[in-house]
Protein backbone atom coordinates (compact mmCIF):
# COMPACT_ATOMS: atom_id res chain seq x y z
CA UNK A 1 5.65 -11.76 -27.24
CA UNK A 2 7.39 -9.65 -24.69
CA UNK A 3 8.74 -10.93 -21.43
CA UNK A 4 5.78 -9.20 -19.46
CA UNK A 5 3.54 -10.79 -21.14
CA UNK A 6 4.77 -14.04 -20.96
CA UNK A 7 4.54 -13.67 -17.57
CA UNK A 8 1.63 -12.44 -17.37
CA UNK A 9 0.30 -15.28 -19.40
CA UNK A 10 2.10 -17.48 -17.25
CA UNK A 11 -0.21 -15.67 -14.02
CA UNK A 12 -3.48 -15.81 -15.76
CA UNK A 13 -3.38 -19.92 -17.17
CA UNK A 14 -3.59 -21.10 -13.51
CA UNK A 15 -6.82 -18.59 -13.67
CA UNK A 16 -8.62 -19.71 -16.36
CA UNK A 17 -8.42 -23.13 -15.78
CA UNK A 18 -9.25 -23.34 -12.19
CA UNK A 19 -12.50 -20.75 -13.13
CA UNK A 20 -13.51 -23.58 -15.69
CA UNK A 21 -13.35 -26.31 -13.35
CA UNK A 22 -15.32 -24.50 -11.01
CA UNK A 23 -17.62 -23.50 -13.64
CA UNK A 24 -18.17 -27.02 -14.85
CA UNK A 25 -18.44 -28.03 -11.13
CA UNK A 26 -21.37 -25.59 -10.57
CA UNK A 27 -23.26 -26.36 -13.69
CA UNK A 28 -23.08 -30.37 -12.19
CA UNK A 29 -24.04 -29.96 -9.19
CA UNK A 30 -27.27 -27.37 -10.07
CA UNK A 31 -27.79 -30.49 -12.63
CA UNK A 32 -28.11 -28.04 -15.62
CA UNK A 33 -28.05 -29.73 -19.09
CA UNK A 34 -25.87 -27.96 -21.91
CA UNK A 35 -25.70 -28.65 -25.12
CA UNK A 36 -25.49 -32.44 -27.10
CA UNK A 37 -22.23 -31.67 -29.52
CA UNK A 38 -21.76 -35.04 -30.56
CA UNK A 39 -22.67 -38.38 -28.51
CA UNK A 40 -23.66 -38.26 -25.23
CA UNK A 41 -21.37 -38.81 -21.75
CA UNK A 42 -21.32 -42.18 -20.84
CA UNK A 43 -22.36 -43.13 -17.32
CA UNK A 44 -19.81 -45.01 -15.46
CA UNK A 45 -22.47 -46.31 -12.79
CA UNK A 46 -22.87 -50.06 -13.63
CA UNK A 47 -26.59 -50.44 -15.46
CA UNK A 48 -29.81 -50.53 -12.90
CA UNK A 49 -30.92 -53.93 -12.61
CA UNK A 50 -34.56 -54.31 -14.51
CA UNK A 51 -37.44 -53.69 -11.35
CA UNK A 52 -39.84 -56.56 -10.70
CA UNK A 53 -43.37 -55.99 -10.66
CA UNK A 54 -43.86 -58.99 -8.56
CA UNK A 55 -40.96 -57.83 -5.74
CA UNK A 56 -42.05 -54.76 -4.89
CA UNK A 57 -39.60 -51.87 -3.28
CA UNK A 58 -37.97 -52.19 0.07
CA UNK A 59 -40.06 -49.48 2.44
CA UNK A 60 -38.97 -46.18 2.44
CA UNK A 61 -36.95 -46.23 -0.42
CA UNK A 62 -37.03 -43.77 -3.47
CA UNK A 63 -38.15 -45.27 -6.55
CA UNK A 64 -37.54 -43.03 -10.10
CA UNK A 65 -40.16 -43.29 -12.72
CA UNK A 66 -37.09 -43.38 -14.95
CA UNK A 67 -35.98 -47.26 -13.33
CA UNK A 68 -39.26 -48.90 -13.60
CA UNK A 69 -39.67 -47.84 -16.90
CA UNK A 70 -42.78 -45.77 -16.44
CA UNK A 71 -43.12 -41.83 -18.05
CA UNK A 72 -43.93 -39.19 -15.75
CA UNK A 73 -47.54 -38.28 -18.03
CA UNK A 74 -48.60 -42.15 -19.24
CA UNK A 75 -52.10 -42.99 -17.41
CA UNK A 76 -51.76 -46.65 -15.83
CA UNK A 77 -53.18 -48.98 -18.05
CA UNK A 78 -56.71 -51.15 -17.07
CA UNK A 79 -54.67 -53.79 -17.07
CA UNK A 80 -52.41 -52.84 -14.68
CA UNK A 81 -55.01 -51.49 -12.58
CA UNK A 82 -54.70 -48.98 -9.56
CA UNK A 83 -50.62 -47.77 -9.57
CA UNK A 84 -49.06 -48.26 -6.34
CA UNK A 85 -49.74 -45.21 -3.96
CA UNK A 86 -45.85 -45.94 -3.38
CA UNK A 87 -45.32 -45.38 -7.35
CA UNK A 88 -47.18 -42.76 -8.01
CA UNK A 89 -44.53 -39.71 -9.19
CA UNK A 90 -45.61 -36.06 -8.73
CA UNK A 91 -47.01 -34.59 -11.62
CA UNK A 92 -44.16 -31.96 -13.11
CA UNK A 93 -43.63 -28.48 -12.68
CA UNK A 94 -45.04 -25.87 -15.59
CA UNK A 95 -42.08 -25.66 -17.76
CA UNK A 96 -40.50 -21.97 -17.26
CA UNK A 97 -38.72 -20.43 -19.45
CA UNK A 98 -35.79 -17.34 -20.03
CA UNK A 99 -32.42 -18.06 -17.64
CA UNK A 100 -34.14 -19.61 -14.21
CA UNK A 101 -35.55 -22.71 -16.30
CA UNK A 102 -32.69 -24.94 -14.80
CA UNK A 103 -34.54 -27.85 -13.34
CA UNK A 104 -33.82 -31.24 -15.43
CA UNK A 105 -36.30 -33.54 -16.81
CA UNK A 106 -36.00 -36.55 -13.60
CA UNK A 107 -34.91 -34.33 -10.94
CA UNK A 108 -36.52 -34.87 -7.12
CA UNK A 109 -39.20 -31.90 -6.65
CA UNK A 110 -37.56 -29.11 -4.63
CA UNK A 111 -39.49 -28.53 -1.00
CA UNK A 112 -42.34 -26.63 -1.21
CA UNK A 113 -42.38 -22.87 -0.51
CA UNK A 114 -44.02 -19.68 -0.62
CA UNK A 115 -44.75 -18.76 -4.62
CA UNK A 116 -42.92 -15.34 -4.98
CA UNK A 117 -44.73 -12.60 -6.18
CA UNK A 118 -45.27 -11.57 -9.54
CA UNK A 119 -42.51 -10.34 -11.44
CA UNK A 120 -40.22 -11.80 -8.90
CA UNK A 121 -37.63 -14.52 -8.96
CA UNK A 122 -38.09 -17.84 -6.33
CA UNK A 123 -35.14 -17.77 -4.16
CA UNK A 124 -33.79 -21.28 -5.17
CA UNK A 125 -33.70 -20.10 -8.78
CA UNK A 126 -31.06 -17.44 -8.21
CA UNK A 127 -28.44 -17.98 -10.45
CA UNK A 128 -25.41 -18.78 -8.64
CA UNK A 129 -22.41 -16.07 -9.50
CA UNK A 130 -19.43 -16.93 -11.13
CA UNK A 131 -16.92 -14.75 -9.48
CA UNK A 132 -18.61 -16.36 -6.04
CA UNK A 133 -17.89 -19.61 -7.67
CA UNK A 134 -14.30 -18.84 -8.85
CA UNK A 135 -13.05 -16.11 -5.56
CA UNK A 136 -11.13 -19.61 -4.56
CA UNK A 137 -9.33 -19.63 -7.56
CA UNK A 138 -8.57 -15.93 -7.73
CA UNK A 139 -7.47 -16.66 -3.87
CA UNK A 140 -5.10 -19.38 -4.40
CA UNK A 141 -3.59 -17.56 -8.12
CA UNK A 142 -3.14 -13.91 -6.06
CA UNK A 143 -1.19 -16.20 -3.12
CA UNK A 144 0.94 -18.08 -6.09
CA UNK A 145 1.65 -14.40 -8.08
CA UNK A 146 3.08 -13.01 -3.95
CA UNK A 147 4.97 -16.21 -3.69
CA UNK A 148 6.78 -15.52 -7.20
CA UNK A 149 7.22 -11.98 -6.14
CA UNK A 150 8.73 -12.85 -2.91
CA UNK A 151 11.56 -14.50 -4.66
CA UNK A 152 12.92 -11.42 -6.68
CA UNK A 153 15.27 -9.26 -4.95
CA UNK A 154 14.83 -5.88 -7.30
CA UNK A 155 12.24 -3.40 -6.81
CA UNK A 156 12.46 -2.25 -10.07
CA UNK A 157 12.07 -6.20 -11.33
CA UNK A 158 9.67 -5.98 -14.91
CA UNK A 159 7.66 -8.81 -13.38
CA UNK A 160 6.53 -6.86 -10.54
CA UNK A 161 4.91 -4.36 -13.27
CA UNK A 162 3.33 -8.15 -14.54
CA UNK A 163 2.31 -9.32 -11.74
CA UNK A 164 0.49 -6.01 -10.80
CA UNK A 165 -1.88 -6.75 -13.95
CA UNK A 166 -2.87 -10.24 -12.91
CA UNK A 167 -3.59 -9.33 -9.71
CA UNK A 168 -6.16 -6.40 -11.16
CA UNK A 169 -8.09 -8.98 -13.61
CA UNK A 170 -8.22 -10.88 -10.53
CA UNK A 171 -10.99 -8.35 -9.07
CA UNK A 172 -11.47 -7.80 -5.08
CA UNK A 173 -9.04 -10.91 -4.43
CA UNK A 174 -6.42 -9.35 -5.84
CA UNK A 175 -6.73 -5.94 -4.35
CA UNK A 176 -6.66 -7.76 -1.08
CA UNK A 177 -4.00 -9.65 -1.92
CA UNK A 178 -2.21 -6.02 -2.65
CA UNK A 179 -3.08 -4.67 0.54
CA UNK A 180 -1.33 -7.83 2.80
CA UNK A 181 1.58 -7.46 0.37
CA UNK A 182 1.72 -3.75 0.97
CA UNK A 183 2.03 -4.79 4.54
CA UNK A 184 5.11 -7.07 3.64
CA UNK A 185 8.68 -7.23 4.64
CA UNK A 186 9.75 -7.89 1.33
CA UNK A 187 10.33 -4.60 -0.57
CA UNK A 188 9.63 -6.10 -4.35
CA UNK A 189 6.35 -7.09 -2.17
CA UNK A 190 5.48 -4.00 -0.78
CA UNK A 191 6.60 -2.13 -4.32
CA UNK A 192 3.45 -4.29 -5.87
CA UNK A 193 0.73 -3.60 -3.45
CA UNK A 194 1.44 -0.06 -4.03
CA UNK A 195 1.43 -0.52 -7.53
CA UNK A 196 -1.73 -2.34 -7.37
CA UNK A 197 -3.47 -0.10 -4.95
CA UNK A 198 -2.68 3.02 -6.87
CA UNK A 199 -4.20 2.08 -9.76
CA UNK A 200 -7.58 1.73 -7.99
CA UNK A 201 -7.66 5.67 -7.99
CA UNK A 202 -9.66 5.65 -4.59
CA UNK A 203 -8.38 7.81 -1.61
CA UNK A 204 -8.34 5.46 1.00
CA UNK A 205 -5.95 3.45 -0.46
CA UNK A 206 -3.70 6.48 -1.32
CA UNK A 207 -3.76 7.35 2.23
CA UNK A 208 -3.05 3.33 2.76
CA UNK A 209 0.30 4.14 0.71
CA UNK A 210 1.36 6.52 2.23
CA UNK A 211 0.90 5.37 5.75
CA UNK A 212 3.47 2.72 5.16
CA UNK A 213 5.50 5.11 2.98
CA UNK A 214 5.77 7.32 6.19
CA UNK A 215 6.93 4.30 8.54
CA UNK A 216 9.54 2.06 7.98
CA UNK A 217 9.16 0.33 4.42
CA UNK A 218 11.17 -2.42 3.53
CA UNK A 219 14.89 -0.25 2.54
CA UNK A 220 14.66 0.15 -1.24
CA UNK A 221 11.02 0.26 -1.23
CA UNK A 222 10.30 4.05 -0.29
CA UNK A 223 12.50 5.14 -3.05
CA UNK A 224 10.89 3.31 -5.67
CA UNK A 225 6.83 3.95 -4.37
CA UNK A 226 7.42 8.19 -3.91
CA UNK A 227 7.86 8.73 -7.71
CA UNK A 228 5.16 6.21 -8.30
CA UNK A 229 2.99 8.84 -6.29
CA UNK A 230 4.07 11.38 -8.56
CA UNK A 231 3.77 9.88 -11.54
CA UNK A 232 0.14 7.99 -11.06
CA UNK A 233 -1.57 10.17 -8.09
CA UNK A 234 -0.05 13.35 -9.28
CA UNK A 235 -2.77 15.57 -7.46
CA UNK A 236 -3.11 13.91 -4.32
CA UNK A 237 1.46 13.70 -3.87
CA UNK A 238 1.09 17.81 -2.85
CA UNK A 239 4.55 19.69 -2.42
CA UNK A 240 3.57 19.46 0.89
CA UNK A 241 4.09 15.75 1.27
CA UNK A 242 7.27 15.53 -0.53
CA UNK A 243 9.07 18.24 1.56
CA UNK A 244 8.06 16.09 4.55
CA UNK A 245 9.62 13.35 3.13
CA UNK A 246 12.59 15.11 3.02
CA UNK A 247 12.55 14.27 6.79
CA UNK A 248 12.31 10.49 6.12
CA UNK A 249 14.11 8.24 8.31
CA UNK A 250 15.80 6.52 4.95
CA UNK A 251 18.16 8.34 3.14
CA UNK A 252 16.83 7.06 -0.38
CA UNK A 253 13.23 8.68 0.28
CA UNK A 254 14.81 11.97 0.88
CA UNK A 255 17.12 11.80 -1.71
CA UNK A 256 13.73 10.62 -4.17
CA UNK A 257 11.90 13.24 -2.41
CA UNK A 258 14.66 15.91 -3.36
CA UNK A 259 14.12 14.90 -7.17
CA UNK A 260 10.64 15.67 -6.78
CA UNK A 261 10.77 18.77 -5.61
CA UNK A 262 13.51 20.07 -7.78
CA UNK A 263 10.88 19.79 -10.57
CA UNK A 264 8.65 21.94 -8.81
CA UNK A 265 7.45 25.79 -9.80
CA UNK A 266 9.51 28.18 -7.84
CA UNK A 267 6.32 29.37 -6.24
CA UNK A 268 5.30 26.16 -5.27
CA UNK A 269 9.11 25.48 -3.83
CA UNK A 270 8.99 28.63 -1.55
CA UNK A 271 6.11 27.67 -0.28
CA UNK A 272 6.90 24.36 1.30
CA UNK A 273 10.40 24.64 2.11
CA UNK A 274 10.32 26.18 5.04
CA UNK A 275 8.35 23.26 6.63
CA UNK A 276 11.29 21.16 4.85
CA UNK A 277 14.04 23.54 6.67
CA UNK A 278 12.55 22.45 9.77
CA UNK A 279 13.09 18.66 9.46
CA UNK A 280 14.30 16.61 12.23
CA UNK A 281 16.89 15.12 9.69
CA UNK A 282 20.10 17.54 9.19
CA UNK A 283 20.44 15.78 5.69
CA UNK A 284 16.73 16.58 5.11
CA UNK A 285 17.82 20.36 6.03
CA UNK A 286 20.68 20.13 3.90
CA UNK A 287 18.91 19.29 1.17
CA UNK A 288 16.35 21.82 2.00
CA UNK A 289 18.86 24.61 1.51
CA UNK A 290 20.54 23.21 -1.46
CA UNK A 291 17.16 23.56 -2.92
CA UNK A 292 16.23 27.10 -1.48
CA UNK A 293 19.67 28.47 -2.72
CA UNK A 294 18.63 27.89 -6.35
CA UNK A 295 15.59 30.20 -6.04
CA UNK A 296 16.12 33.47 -6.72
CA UNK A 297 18.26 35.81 -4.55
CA UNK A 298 15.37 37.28 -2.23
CA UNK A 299 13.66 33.79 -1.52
CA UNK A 300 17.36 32.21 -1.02
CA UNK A 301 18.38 34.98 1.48
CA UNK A 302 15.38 34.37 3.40
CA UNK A 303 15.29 31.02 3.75
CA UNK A 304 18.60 30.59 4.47
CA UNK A 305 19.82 33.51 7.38
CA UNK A 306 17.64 31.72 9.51
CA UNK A 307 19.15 28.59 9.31
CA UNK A 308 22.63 30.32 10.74
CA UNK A 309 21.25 29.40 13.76
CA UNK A 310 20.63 25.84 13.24
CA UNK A 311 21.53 23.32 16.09
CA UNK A 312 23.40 21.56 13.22
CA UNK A 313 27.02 22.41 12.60
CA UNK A 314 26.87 20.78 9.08
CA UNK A 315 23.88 22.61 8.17
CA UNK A 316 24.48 26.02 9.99
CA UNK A 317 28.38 25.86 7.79
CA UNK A 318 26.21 25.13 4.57
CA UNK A 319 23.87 28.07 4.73
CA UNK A 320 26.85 30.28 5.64
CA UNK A 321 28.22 29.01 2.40
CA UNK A 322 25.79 29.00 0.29
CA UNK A 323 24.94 32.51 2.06
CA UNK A 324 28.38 33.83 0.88
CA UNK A 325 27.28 33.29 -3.06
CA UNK A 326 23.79 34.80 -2.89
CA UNK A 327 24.11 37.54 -5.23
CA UNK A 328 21.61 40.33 -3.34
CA UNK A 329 23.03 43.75 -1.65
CA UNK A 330 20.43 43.46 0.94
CA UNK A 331 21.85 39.77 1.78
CA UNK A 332 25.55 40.85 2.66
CA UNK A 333 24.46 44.00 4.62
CA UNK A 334 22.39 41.25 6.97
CA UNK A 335 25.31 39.63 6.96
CA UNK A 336 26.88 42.31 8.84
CA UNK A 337 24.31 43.12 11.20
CA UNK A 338 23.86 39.86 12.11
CA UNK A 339 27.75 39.50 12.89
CA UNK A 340 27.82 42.57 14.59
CA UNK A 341 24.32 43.00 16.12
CA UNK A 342 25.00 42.80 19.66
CA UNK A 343 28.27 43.42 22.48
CA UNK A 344 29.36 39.69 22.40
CA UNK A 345 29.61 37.46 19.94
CA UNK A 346 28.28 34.28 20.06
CA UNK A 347 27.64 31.14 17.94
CA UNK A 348 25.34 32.52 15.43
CA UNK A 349 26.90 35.67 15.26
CA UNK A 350 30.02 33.81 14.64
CA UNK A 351 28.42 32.15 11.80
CA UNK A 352 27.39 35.02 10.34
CA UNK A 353 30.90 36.22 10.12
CA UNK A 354 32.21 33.10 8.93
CA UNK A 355 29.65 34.15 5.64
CA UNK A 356 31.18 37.38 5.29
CA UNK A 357 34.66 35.79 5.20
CA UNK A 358 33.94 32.92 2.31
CA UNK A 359 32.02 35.97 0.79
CA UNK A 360 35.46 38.05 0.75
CA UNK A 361 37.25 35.35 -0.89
CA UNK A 362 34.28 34.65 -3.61
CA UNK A 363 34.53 38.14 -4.26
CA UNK A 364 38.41 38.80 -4.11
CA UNK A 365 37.47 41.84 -2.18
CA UNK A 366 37.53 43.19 1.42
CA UNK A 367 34.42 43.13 3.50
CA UNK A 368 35.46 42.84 7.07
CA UNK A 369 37.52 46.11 8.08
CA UNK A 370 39.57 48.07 10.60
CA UNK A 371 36.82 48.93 12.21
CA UNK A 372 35.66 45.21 12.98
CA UNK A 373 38.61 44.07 14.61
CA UNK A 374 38.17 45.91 18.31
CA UNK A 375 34.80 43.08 18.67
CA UNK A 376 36.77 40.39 16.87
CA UNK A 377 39.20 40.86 19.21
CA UNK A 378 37.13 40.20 21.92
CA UNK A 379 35.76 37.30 20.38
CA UNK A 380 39.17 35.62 20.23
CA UNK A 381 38.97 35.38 23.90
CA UNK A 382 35.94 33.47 23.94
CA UNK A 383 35.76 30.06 26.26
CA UNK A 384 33.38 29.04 22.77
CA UNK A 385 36.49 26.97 20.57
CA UNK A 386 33.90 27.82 17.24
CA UNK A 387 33.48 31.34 18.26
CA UNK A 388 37.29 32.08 18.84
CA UNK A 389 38.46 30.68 15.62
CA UNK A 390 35.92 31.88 13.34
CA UNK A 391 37.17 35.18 15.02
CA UNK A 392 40.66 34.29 14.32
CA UNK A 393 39.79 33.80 10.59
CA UNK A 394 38.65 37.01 10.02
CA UNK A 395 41.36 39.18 11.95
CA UNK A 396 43.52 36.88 9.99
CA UNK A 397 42.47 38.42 6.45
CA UNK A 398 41.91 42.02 8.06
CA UNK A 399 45.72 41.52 9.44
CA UNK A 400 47.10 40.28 6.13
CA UNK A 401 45.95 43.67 4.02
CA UNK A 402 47.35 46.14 6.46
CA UNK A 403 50.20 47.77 5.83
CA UNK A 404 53.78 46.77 7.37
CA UNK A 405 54.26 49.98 9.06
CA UNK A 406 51.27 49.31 11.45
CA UNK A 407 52.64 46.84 14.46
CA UNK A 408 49.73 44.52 15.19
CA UNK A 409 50.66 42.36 18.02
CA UNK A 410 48.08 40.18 18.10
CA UNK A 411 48.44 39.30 13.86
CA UNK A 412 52.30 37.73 14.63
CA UNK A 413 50.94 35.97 17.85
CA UNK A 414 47.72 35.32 18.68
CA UNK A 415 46.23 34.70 15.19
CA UNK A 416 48.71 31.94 13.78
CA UNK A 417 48.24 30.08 17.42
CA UNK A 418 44.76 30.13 17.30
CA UNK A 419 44.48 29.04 13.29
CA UNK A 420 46.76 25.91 14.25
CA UNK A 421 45.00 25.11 16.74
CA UNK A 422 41.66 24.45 14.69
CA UNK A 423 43.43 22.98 11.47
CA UNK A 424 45.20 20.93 14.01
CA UNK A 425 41.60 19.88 15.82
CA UNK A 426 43.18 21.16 19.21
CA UNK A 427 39.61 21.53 20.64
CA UNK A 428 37.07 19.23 19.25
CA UNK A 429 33.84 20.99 19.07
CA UNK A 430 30.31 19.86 16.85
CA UNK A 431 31.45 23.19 14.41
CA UNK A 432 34.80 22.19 13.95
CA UNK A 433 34.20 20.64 10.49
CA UNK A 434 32.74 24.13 9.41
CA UNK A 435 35.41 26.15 9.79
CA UNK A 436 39.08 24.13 9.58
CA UNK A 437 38.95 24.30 6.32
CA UNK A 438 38.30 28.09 5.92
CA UNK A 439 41.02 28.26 9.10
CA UNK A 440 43.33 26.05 6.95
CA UNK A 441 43.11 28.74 3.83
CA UNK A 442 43.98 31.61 6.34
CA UNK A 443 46.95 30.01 7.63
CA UNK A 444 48.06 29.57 4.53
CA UNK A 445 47.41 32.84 3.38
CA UNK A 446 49.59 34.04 6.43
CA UNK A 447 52.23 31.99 5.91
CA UNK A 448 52.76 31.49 2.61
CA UNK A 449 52.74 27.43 3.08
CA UNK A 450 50.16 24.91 1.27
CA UNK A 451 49.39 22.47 3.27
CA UNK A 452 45.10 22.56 3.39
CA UNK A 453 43.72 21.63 6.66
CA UNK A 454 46.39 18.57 7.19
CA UNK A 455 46.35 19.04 11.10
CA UNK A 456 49.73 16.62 11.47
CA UNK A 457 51.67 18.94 8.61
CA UNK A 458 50.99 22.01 10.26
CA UNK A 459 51.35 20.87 13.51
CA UNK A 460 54.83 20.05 12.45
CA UNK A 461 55.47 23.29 10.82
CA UNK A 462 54.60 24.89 13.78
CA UNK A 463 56.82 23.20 15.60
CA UNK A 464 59.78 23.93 13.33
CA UNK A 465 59.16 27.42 12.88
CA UNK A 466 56.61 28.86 15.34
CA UNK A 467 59.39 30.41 17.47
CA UNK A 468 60.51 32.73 14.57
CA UNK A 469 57.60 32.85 12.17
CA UNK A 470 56.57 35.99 10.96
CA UNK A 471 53.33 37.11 9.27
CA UNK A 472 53.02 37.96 5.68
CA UNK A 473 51.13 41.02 4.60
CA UNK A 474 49.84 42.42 1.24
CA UNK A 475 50.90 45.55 1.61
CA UNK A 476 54.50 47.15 2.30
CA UNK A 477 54.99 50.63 3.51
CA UNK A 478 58.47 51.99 2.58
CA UNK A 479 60.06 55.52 2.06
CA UNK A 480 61.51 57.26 -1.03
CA UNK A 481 64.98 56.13 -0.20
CA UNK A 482 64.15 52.61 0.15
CA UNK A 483 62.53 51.57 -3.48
CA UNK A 484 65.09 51.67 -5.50
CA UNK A 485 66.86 48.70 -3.38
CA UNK A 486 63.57 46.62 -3.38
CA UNK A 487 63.32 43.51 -5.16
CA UNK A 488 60.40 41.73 -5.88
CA UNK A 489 60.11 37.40 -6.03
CA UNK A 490 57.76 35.90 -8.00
């Protein structure tokens, strides 16, 4: 025998043993006679004393025909002459027969009452239900199997599966006893009534579920009852719900809610992310684009330049990322427009351009030109800390591949300034996290140090050799005389 099913048989003994008692209960009271097997009960009342004919009965007492030793049909005899008018017994009821013949030989005659029509049955010969008899029972084993529950700590506990089966032979009892648990505190509690509730296959109860899923469940519990949606109520748990649980308040729902949707068709995906994208929760967005970028390059492109925008700095970075890897023509020349769209650039312009630039270094190859660096100039000057550095990142790369015979000013001054002062966190901002590390790969690049984005290294550095630091280019312009005296480091 498994473990579940010792428990379960552990759950359903109370059951069957209370549901005899109160069967045997009901048959004694309604006086019904079962079978002789063997010799009969005996009565524990102390034996009737013998009537006297001579004493007569106290008045208004009941007298059975059964203690004066007279049978219900036997005639009086001559001898005894006229019975007693207080002695006379009512002559018995025809005997009935089938199920509603339950009245015992000696029992007091039930008040008179209307005869029922034909074909029907007299009310007081209703047989009395046994679940109506044995709902106490149920009651009292569905409150011990929430007690047990209540004491386990793991949502994923095998006896919670077990104790979801005795509460389902328990009938209506147990179903309500699912829906107060589903209302719980207690997650292993609230993991059951779900459990329960779902396999009633009704609608109302789904909606029940997912009510409390959309709340504040117990933590633990939301992660556990979203792939029980899936996997029992597969048609009512739409794509639509899960990507708005990728909004959830609890970071194990989303994260469950992620799983679910990764399984999805890519039709079915493109379709419902976009509400996702527009969670409240930046993780919920994050995970809404980690999911859009595996779709193919079209879908991914448009599903992610919008997000550039997004109030988020974590999630505007991670589109601009992901963004940079999207393998589609049509993606990278958006890319451009959007950096370049209008006079000034601003924060989603600059995040454009911060796409182009991880872009160039996926690629190993030039993007952002000569001819971009008159309006990333003007974006260095911006009062916006973001907008300034991203700008300062990509003059950085445009500086470092043009030739040493062009005197660029702003490439030996301005740019390593402005890169140290976002590796360095200079000017906090709610984008800085998005670009130090990109500024920390430029500086690098410029200045032929490895140091990542450790702001107190290079802050140091700059110190020590800011006043006579020169930028390092890719390319070196020199004439026929000078080659033959070059010599190259490696």
């Amino acid at each position: 025998m498994t473990h579940s099913h010792s428990i379960r048989a552990l759950f359903l003994a109370p059951l069957r043993v209370g549901a005899s008692l109160v069967l045997w209960s009901s048959l004694a009271a309604a006086q019904i006679s079962l079978p002789n097997s063997g010799a009969a009960p005996q009565d524990n009342k102390p034996p009737a004393k013998p009537a006297s004919t001579t004493s007569g009965v106290q008045s208004g007492g009941t007298v059975k025909g059964d203690d004066l030793g007279i049978k219900p049909n036997a005639a009086p005899s001559k001898a005894q002459g006229q019975p007693r008018p207080d002695l006379i017994l009512p002559k018995p009821a025809p005997k009935q027969t089938g199920p509603d013949a339950s009245a015992a030989a000696g029992s007091e005659p039930a008040p008179k009452a209307d005869a029922p029509a034909a074909g029907e049955r007299a009310p007081n010969d209703e047989p009395k239900s046994f679940a109506a008899e044995s709902a106490p029972a149920a009651g009292s084993l569905a409150g011990m199997v929430l007690a047990e529950v209540r004491r386990l700590k793991d949502c994923s506990a095998p006896m919670i599966t077990a104790a979801a089966s005795t509460l389902l032979e328990l009938g209506e009892p147990g179903m309500a006893a699912a829906r107060r648990a589903l209302d719980d505190t207690h997650a292993p509690c609230v993991v059951l009534g779900a459990r329960v509730l779902l396999a009633s296959k009704e609608a109302r109860e789904f909606e029940r579920i997912v009510r409390r899923l959309e709340g504040t469940p117990p933590p633990g519990a939301g992660a556990v009852i979203l792939p029980l949606l899936v996997q029992l109520e597969p048609a009512r748990t739409t794509p639509r719900l899960l990507a708005q649980m990728l909004g959830h308040t609890q970071a194990p729902v989303r994260v469950a809610a992620q799983h679910e949707l990764e399984a999805l068709p890519p039709d079915q995906l493109v379709a419902v992310l976009p509400l996702a994208l527009e969670s409240k929760s930046a993780d919920g967005r994050l995970r809404a684009l980690k999911l859009a970028s595996a779709l193919g390059p079209e879908s991914a492109g448009e599903l992610l330049l919008p997000r550039l925008k997004d109030k988020s700095g974590a999630v505007a970075a991670q589109a601009a990322k992901l963004l940079a890897r999207v393998e589609s023509p049509s993606v990278a020349a958006e890319l451009l427009r959007r950096a370049f769209a209008d006079a000034w650039i601003l924060r989603e312009h600059a995040y454009a351009v911060l796409a182009l630039i991880e872009r160039e270094e996926w690629l190993a190859q030039p993007i952002l030109l000569d001819a971009h660096a008159q309006p990333l100039l003007g974006g260095l000057k911006s009062s916006d800390a973001f907008v300034a550095g991203t700008c300062a990142c990509a003059l950085a790369g445009i500086g470092f591949r043009t030739p040493t015979g062009r005197d660029l000013a702003w490439y030996e001054e301005e740019i390593p300034t402005a890169l140290v002062r976002v590796v360095t966190a200079r000017d906090f901002h709610p984008d800085l996290e998005g670009l130090r590390e990109i500024a920390g790969r430029r500086l690098a690049l410029i200045s032929g140090e490895a140091m990542g984005s450790d702001g107190p290294a290079w802050a140091q550095w700059w110190l020590d050799e800011g006043s006579v630091f020169r930028a390092r280019r890719a390319s070196l312009d020199t004439d026929e005389s000078a080659r033959s005296s070059l010599r190259v480091q490696l």
